[in-house]
N, C-alpha and C. Protein backbone atom coordinates (compact mmCIF):
# COMPACT_ATOMS: atom_id res chain seq x y z
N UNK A 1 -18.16 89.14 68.01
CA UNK A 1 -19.36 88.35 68.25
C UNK A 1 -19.65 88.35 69.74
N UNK A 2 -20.95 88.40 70.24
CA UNK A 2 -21.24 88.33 71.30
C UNK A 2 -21.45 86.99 71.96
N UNK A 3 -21.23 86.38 71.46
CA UNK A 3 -21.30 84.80 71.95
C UNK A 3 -20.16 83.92 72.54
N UNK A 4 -19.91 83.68 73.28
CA UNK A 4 -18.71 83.47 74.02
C UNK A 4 -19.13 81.35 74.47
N UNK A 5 -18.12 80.97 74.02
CA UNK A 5 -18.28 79.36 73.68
C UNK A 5 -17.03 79.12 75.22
N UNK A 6 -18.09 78.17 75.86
CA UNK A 6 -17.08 77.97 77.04
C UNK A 6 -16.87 76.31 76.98
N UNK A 7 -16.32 75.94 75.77
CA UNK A 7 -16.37 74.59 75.76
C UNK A 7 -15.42 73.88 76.93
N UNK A 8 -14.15 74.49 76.83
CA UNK A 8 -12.41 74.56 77.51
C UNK A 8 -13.05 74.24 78.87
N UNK A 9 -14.05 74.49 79.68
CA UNK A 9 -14.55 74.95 81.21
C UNK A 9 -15.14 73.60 81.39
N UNK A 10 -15.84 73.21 80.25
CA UNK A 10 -17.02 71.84 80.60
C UNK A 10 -16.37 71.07 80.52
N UNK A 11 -14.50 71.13 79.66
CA UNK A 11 -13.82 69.87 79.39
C UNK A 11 -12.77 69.52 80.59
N UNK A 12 -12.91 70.97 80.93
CA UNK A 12 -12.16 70.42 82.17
C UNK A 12 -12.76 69.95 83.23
N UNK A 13 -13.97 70.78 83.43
CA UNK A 13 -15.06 69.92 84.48
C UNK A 13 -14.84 68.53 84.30
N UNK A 14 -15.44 67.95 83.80
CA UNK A 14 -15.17 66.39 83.24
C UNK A 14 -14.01 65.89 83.06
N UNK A 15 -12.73 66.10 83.24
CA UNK A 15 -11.89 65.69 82.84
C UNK A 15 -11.93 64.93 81.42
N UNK A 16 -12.22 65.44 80.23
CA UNK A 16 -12.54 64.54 78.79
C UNK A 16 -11.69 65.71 78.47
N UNK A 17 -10.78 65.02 77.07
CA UNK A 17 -10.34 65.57 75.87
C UNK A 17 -10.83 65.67 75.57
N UNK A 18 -10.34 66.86 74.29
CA UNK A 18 -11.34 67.62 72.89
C UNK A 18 -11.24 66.12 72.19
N UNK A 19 -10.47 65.31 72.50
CA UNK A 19 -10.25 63.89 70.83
C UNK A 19 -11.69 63.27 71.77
N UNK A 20 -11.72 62.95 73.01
CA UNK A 20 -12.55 61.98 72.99
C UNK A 20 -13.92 62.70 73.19
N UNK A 21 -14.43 63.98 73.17
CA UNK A 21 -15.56 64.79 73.19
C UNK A 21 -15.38 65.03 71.34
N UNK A 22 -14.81 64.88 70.58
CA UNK A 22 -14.91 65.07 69.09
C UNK A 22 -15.39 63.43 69.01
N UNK A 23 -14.88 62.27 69.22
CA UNK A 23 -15.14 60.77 69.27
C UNK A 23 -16.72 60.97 69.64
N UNK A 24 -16.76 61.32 70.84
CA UNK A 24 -18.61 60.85 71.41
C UNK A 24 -19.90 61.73 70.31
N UNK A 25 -19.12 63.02 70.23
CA UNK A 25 -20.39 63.80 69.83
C UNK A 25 -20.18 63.21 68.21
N UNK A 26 -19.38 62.76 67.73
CA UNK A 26 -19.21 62.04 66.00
C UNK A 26 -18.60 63.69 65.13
N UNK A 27 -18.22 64.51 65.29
CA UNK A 27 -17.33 65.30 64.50
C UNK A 27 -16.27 65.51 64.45
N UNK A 28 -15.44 66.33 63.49
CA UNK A 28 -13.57 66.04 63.76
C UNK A 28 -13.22 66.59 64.86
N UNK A 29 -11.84 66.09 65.36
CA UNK A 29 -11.32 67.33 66.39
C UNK A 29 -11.24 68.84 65.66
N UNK A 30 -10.88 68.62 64.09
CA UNK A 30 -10.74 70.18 64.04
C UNK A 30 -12.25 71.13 63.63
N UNK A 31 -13.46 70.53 63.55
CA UNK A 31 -14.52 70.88 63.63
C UNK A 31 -14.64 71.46 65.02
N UNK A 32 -14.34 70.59 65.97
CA UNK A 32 -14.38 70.98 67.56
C UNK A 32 -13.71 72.19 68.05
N UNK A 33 -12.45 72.27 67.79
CA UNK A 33 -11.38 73.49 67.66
C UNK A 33 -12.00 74.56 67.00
N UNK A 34 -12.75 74.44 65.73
CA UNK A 34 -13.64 75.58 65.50
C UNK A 34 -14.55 76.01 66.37
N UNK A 35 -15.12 75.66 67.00
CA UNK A 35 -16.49 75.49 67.76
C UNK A 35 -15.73 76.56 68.98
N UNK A 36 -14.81 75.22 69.28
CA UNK A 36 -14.52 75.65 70.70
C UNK A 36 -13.35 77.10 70.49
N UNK A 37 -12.75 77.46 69.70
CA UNK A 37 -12.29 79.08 69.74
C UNK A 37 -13.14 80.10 69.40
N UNK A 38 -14.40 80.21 69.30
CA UNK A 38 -15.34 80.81 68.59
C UNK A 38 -15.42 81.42 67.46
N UNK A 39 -14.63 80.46 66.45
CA UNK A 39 -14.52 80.73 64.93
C UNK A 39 -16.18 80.11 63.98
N UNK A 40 -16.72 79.65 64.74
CA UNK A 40 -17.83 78.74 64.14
C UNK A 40 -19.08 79.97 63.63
N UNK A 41 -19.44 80.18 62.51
CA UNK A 41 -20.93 81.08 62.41
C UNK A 41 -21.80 80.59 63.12
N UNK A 42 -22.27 78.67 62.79
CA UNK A 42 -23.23 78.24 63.37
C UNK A 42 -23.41 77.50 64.25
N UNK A 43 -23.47 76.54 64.99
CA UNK A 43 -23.99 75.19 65.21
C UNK A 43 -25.55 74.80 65.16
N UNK A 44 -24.85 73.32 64.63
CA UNK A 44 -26.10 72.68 64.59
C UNK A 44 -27.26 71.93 66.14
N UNK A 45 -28.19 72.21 65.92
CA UNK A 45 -28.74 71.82 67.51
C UNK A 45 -28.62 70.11 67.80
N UNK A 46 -28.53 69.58 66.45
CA UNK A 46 -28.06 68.39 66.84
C UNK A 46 -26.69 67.96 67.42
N UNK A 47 -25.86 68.99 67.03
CA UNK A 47 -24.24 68.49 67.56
C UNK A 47 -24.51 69.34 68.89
N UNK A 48 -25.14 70.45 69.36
CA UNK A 48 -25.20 70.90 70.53
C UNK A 48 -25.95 69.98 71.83
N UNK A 49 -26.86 69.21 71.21
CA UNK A 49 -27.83 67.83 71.66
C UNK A 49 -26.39 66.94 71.91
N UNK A 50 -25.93 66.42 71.06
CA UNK A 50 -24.98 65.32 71.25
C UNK A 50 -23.64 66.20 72.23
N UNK A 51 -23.36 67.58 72.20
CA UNK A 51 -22.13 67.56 73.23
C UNK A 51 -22.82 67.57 74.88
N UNK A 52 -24.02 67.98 74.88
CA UNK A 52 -24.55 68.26 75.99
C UNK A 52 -24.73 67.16 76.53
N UNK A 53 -25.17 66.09 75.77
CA UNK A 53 -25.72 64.51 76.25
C UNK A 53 -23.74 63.79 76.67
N UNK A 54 -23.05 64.33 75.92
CA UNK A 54 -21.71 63.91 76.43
C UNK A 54 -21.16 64.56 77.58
N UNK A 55 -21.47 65.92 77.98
CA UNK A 55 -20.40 66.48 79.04
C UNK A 55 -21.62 66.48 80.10
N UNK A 56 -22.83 65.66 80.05
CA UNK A 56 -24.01 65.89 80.53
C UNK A 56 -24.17 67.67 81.38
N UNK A 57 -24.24 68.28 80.50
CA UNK A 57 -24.56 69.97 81.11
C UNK A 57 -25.70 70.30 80.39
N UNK A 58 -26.13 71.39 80.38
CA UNK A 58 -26.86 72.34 79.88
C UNK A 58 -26.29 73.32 78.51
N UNK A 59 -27.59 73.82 77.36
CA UNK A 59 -26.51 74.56 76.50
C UNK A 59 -26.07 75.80 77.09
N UNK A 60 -26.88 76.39 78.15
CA UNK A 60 -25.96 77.93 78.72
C UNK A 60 -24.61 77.32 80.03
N UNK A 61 -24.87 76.29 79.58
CA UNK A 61 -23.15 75.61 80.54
C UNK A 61 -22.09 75.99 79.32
N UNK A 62 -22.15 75.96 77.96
CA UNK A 62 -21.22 76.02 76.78
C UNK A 62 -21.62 77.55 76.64
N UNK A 63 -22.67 77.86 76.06
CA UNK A 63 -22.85 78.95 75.76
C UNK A 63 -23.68 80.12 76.60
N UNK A 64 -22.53 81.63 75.91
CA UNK A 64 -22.85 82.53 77.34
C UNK A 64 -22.88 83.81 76.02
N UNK A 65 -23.70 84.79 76.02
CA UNK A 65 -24.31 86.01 75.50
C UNK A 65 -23.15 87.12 76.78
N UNK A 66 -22.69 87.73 75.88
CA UNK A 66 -21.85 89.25 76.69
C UNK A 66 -22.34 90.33 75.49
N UNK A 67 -22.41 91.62 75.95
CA UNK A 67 -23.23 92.68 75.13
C UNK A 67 -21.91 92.87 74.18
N UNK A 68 -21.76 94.08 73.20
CA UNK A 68 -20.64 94.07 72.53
C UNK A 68 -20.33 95.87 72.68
N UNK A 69 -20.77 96.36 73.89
CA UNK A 69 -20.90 97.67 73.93
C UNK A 69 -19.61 97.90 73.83
C-alpha cells in the first residue's frame, strides 16, 4: 500500500498514549493499533476529524502517499 500512517510521530509529538488517543478519539486501542501499523483498508473521516481535533495536527501530519515503484 502506498499510504504510510504516521500516527507513532504525532504521539510522540504530544507526548499522549495510544490508550489515551484511543480514550479521546472514542475507539478501541486495538482499532488504533490497526490504524496505526497500516493494517486498516479504511478510515472513517469522522475518526480522522476526531484524532486530528485530539493531537491538534493536520490529516497529511498522520497521513503521507509514497509511490509503490
Amino acid at each position: 500500500m502506498a499510504i504510510i500512517v504516521n500516527l507513532d510521530v504525532m504521539l510522540a509529538k504530544r507526548k499522549m498514549s495510544s490508550q489515551e488517543l484511543a480514550e479521546r478519539v472514542g475507539i478501541t486501542p486495538a482499532n488504533l493499533s490497526i490504524l496505526k501499523t497500516g493494517k486498516a483498508k479504511a478510515v472513517r473521516f469522522s475518526t480522522l476529524d476526531a484524532i486530528c481535533r485530539a493531537l491538534d495536527c493536520q490529516p497529511g501530519d498522520i497521513l503521507e502517499f509514497t509511490s509503490d515503484n
